[in-house]
PDB file of N, CA and C in Angstrom:
ATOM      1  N   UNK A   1      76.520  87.888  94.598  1.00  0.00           N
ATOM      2  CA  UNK A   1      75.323  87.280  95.120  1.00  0.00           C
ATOM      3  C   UNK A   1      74.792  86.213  94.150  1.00  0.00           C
ATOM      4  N   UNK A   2      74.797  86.689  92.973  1.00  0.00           N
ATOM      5  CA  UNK A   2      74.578  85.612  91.546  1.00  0.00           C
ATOM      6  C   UNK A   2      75.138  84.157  91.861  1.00  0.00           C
ATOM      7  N   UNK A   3      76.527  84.535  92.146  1.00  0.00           N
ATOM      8  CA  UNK A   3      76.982  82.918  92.244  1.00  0.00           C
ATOM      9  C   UNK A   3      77.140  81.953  93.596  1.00  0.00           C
ATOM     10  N   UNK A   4      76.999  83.072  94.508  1.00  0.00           N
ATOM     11  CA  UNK A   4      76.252  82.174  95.757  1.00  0.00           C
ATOM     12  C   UNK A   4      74.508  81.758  95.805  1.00  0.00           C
ATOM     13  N   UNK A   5      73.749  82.225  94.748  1.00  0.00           N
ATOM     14  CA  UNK A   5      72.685  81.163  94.297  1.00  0.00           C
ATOM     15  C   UNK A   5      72.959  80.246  93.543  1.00  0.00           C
ATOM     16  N   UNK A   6      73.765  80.593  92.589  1.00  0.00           N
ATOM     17  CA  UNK A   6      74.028  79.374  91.347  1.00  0.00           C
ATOM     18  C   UNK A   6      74.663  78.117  92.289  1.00  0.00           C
ATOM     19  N   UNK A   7      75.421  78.208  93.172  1.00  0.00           N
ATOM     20  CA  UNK A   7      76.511  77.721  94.236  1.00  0.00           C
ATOM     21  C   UNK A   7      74.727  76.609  94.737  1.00  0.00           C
ATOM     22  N   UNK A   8      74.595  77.422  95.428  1.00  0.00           N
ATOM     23  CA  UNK A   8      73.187  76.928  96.200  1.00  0.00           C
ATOM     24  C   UNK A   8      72.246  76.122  95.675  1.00  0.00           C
ATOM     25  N   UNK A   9      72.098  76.219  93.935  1.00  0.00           N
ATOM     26  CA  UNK A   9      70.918  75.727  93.434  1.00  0.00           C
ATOM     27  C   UNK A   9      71.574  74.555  92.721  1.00  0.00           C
ATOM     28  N   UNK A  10      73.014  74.830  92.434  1.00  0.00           N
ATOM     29  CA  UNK A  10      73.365  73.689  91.376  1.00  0.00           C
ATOM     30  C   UNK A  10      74.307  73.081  91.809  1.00  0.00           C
ATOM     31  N   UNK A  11      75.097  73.392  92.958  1.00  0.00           N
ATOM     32  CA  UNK A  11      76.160  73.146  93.188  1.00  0.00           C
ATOM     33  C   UNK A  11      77.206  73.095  92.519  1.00  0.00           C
ATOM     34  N   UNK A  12      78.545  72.916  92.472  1.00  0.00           N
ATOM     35  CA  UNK A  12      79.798  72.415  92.028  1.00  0.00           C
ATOM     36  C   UNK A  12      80.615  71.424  92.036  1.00  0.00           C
ATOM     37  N   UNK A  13      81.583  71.325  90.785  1.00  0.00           N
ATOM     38  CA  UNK A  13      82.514  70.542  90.582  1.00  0.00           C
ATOM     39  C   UNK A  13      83.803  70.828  90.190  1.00  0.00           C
ATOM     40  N   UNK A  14      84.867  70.048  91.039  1.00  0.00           N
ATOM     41  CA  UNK A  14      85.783  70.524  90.821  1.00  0.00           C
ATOM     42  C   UNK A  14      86.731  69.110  90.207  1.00  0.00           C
ATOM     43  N   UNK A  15      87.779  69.298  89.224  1.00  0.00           N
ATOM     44  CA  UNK A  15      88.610  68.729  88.154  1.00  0.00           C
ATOM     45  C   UNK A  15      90.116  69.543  88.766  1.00  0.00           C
ATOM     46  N   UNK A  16      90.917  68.468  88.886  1.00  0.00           N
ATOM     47  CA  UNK A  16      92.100  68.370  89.000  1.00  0.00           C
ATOM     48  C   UNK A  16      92.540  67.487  88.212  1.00  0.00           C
ATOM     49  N   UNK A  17      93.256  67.839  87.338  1.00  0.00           N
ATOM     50  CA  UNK A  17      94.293  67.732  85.983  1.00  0.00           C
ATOM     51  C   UNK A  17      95.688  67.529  87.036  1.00  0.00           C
ATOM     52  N   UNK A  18      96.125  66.595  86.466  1.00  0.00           N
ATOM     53  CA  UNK A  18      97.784  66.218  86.109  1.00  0.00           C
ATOM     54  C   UNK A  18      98.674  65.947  84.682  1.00  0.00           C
ATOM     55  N   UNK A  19      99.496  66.608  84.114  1.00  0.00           N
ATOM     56  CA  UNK A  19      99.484  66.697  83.178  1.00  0.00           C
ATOM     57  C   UNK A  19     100.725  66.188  82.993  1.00  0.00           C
ATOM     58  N   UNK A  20     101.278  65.557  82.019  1.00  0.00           N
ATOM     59  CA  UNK A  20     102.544  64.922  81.511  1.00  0.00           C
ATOM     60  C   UNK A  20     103.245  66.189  80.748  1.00  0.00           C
ATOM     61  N   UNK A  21     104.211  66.190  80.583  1.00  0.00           N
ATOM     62  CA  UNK A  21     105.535  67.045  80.138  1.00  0.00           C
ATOM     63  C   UNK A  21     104.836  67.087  78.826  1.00  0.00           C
ATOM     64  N   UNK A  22     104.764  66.430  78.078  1.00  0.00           N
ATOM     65  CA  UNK A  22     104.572  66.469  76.651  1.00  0.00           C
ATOM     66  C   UNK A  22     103.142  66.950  76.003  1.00  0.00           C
ATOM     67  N   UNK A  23     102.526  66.726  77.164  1.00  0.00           N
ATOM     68  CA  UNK A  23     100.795  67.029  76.839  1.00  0.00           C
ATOM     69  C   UNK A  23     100.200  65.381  76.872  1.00  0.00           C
ATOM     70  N   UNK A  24      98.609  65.839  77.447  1.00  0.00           N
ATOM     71  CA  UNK A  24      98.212  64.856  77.425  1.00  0.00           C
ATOM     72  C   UNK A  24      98.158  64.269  79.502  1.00  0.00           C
ATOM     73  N   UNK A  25      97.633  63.626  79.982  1.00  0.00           N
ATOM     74  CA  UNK A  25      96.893  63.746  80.859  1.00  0.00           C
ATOM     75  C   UNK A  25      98.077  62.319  81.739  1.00  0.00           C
ATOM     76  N   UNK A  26      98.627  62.634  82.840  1.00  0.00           N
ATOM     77  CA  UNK A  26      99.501  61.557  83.451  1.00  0.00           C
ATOM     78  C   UNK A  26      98.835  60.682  83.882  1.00  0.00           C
ATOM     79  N   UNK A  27      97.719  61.043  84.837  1.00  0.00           N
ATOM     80  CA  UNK A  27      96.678  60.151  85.409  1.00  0.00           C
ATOM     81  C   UNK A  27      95.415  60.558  85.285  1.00  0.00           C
ATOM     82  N   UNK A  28      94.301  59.885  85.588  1.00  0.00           N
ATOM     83  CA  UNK A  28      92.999  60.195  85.277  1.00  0.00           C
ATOM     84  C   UNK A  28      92.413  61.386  85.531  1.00  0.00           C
ATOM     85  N   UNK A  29      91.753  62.339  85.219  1.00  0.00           N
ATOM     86  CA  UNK A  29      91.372  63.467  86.263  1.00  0.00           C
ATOM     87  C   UNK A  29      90.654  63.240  87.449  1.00  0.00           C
ATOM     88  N   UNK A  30      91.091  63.725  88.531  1.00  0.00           N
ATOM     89  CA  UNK A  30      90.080  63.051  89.784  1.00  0.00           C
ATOM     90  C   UNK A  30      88.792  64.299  89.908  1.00  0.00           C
ATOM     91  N   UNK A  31      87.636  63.741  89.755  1.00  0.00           N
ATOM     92  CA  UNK A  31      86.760  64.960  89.997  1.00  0.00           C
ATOM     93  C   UNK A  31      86.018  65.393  91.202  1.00  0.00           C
ATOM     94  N   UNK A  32      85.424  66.062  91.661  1.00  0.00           N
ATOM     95  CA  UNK A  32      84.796  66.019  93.310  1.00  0.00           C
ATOM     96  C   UNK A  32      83.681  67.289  93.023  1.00  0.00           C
ATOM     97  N   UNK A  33      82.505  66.529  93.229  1.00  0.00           N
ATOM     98  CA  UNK A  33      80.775  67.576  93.578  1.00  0.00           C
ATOM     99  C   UNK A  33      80.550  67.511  94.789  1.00  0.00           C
ATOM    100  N   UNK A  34      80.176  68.408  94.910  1.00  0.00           N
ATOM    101  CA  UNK A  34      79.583  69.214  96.062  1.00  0.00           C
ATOM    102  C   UNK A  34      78.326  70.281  95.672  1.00  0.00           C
ATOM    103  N   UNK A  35      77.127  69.315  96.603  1.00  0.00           N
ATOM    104  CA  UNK A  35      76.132  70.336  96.048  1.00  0.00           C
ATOM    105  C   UNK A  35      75.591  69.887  94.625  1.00  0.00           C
ATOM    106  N   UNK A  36      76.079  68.728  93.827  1.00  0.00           N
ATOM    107  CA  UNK A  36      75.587  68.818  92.376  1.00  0.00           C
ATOM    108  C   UNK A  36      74.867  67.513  92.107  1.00  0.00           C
ATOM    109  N   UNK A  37      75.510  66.399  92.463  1.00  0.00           N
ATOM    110  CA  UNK A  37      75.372  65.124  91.963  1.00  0.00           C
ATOM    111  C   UNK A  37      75.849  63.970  93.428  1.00  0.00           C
ATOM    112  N   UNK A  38      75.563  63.363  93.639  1.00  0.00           N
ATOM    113  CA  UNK A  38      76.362  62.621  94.719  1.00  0.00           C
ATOM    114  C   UNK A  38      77.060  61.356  94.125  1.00  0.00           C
ATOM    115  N   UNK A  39      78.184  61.437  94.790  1.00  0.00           N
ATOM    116  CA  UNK A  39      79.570  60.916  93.916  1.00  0.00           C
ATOM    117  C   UNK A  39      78.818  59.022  93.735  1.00  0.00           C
ATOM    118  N   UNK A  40      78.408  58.986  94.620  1.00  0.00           N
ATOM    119  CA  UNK A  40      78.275  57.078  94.786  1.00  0.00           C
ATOM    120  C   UNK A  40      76.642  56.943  93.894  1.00  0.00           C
ATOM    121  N   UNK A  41      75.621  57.787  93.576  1.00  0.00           N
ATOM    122  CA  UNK A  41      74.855  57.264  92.729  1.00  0.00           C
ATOM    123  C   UNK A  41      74.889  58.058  91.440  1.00  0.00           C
ATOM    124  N   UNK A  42      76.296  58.695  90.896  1.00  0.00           N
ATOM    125  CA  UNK A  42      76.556  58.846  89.556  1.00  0.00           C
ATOM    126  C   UNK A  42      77.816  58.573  89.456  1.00  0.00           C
ATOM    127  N   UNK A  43      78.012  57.930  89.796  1.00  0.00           N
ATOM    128  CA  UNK A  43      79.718  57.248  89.108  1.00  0.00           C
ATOM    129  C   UNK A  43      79.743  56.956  87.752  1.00  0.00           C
ATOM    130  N   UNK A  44      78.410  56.446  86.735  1.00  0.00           N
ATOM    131  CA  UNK A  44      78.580  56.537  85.571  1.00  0.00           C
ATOM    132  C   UNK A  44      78.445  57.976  85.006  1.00  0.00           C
ATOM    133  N   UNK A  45      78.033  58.894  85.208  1.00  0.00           N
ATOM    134  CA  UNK A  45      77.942  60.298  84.991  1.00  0.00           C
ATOM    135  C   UNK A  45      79.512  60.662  85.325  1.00  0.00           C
ATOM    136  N   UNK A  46      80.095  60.821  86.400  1.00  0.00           N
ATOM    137  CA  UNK A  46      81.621  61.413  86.758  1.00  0.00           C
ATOM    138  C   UNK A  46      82.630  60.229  86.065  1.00  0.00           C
ATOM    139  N   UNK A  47      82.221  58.842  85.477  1.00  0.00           N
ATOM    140  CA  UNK A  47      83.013  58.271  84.329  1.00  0.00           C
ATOM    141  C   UNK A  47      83.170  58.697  83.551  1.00  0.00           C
ATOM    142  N   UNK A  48      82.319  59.160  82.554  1.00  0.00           N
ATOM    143  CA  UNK A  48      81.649  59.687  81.443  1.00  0.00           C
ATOM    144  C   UNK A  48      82.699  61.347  81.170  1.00  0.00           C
ATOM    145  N   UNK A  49      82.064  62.491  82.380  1.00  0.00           N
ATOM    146  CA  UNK A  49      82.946  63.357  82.498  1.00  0.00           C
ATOM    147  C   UNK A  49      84.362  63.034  82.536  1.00  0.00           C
ATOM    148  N   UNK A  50      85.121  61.946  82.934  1.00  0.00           N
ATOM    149  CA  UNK A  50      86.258  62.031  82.870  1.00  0.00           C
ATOM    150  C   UNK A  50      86.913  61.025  81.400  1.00  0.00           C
ATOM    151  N   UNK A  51      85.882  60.594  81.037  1.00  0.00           N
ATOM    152  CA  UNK A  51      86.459  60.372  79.711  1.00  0.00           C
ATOM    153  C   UNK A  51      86.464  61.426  78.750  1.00  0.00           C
ATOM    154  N   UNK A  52      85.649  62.711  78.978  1.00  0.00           N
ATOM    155  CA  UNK A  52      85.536  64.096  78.672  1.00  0.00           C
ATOM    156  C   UNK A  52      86.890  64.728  78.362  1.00  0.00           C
ATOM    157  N   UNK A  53      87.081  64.356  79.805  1.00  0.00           N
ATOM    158  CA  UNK A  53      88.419  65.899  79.969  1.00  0.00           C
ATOM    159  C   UNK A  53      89.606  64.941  79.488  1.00  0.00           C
ATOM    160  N   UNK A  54      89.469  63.757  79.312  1.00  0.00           N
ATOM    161  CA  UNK A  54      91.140  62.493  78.611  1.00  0.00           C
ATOM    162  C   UNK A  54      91.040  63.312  77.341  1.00  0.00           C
ATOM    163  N   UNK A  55      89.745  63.074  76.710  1.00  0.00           N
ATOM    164  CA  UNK A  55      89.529  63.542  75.325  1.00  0.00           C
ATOM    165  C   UNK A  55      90.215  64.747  75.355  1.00  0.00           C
ATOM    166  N   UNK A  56      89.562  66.259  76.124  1.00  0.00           N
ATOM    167  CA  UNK A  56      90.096  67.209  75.699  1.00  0.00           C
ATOM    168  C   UNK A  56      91.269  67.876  76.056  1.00  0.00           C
ATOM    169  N   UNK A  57      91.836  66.846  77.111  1.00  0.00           N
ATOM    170  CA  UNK A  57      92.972  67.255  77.271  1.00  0.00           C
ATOM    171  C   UNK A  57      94.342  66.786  76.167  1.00  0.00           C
ATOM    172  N   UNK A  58      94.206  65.715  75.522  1.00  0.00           N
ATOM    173  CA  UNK A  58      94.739  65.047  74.337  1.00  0.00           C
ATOM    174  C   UNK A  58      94.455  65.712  73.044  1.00  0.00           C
ATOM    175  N   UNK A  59      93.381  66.629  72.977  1.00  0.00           N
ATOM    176  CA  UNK A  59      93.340  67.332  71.670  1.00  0.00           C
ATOM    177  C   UNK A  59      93.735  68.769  72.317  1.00  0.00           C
ATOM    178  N   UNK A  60      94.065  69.310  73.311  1.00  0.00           N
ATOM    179  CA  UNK A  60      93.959  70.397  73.056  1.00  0.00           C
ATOM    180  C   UNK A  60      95.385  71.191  72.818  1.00  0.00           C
ATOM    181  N   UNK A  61      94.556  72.601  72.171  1.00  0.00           N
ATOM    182  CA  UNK A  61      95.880  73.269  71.513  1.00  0.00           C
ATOM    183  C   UNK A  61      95.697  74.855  71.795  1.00  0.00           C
ATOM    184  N   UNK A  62      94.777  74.860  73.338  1.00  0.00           N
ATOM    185  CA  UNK A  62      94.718  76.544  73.656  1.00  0.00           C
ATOM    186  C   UNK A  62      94.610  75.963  75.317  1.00  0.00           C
ATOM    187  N   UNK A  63      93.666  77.027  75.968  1.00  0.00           N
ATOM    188  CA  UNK A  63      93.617  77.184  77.276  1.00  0.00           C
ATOM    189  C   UNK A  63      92.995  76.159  77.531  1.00  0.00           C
ATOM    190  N   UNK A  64      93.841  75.185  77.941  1.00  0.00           N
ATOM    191  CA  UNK A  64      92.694  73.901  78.330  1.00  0.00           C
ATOM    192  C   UNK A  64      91.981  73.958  79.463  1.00  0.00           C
ATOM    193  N   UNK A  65      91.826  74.713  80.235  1.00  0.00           N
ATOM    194  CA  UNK A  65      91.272  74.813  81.762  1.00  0.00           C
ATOM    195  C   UNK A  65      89.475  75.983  81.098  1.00  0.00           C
ATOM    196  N   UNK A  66      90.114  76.388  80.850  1.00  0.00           N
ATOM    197  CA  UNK A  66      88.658  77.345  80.180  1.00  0.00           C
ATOM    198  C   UNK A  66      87.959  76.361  79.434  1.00  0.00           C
ATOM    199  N   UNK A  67      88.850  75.737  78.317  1.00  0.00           N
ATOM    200  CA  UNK A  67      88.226  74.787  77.445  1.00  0.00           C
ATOM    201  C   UNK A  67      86.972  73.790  78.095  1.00  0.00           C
ATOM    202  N   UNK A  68      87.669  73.276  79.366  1.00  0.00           N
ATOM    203  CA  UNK A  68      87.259  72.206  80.053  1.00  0.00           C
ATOM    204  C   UNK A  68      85.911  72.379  80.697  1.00  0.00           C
ATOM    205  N   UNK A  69      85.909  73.640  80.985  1.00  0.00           N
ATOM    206  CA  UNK A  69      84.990  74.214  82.288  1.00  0.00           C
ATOM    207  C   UNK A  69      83.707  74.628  81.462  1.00  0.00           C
ATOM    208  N   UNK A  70      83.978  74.569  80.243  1.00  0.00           N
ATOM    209  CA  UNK A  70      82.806  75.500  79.039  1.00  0.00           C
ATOM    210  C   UNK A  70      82.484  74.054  78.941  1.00  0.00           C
ATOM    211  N   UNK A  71      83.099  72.859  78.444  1.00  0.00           N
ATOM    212  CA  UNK A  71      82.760  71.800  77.810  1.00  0.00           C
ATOM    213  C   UNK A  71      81.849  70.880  78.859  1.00  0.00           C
ATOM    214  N   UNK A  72      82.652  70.954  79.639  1.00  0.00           N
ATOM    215  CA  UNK A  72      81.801  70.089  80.936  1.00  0.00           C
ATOM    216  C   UNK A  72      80.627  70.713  81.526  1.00  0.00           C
ATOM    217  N   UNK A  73      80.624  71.799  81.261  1.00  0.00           N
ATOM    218  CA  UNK A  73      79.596  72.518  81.775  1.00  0.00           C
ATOM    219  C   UNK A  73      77.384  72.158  81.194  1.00  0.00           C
ATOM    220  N   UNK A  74      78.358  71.562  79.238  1.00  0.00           N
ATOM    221  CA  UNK A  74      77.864  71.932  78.891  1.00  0.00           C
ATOM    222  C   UNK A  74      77.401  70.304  78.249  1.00  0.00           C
ATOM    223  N   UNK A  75      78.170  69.504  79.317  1.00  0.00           N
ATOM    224  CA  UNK A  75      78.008  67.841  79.382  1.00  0.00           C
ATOM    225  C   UNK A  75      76.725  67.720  80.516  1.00  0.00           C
ATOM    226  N   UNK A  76      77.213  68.684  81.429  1.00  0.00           N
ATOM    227  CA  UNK A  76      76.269  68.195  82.468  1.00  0.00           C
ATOM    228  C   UNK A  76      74.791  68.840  82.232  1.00  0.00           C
ATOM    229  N   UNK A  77      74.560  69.832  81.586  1.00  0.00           N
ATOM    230  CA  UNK A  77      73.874  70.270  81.734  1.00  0.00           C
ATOM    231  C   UNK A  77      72.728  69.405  80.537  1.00  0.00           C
ATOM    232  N   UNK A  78      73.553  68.875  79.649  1.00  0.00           N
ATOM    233  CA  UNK A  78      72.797  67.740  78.510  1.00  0.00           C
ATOM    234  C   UNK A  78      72.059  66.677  79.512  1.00  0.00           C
ATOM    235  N   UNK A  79      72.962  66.275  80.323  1.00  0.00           N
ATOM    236  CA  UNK A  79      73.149  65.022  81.174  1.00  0.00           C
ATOM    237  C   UNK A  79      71.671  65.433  82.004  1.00  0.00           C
ATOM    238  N   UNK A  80      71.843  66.290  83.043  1.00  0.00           N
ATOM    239  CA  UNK A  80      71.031  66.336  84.442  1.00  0.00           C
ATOM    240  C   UNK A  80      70.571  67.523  84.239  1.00  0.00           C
ATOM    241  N   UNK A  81      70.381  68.996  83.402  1.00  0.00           N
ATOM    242  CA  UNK A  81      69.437  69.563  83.060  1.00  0.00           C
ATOM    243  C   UNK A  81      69.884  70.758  84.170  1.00  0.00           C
ATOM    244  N   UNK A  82      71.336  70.737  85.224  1.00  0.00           N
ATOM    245  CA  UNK A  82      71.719  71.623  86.390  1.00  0.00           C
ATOM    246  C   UNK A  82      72.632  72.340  85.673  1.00  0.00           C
ATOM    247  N   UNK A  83      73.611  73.109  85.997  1.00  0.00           N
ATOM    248  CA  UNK A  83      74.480  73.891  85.717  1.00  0.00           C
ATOM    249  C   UNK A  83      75.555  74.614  87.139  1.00  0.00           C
ATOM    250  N   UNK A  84      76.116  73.156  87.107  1.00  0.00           N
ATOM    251  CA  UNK A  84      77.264  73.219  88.824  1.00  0.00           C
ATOM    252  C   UNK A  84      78.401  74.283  88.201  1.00  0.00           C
ATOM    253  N   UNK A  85      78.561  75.041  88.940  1.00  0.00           N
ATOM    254  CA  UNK A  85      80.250  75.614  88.507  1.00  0.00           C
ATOM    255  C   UNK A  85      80.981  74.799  88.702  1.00  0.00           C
ATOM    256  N   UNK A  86      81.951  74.800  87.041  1.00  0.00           N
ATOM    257  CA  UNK A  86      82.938  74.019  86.768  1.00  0.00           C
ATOM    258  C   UNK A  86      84.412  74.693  87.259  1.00  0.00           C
ATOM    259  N   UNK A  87      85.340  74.209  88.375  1.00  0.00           N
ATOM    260  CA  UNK A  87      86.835  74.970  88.700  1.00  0.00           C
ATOM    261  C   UNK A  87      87.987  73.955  88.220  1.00  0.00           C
ATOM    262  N   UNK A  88      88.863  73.889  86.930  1.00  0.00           N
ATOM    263  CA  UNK A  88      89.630  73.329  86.464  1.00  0.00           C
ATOM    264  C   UNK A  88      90.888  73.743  87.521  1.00  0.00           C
ATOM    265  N   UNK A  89      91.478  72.860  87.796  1.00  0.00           N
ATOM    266  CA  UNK A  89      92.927  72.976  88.349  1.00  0.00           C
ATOM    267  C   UNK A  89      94.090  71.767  87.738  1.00  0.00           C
ATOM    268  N   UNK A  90      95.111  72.702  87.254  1.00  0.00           N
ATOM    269  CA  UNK A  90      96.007  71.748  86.782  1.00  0.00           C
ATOM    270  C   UNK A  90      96.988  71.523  87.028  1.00  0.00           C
ATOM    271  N   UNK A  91      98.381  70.875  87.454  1.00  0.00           N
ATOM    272  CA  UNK A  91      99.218  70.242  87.901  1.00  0.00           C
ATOM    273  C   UNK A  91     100.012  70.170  87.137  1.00  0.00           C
ATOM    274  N   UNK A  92     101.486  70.117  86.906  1.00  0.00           N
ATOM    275  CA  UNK A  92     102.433  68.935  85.749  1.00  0.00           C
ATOM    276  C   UNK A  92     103.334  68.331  86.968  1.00  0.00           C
TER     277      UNK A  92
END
């Protein structure tokens, strides 16, 4: 019930990762809110986040999907003061 309010009050975002063989990010992450932000009057906000996840996907050296979802979580919430659930999905 917790997270069908959190769902309700803050909405979500979801990050799809593509990832290169070697590490490190093939193409940009594409991101998509629902419920959080609307995509066409924060495009500098979902820029911003995706220069986020280039960064931490290029340094990272554990669970990058947890990594991501703690970090961004904790971008947006600097940013717009909400707290959307973050769902990392990744690809190679």
């Amino acid at each position: 019930m917790r997270e069908r309010e959190a769902l309700a009050r803050d909405g979500f975002v979801i990050v799809h990762l593509t990832l290169k063989p070697g590490g490190g990010l093939k193409q940009p992450a594409e991101i998509v809110s629902k419920g959080f932000v609307f995509v066409r009057d924060a495009e500098e906000l979902l820029g911003r986040a995706q220069a986020k996840v280039a960064e931490l996907a290029d340094s990272s050296n554990g669970d990058l999907s947890e990594r991501i979802e703690k970090e961004l979580g904790k971008f947006f919430y600097a940013e717009t003061k909400r707290r959307p659930m973050v769902f990392v999905f990744v690809s190679a």
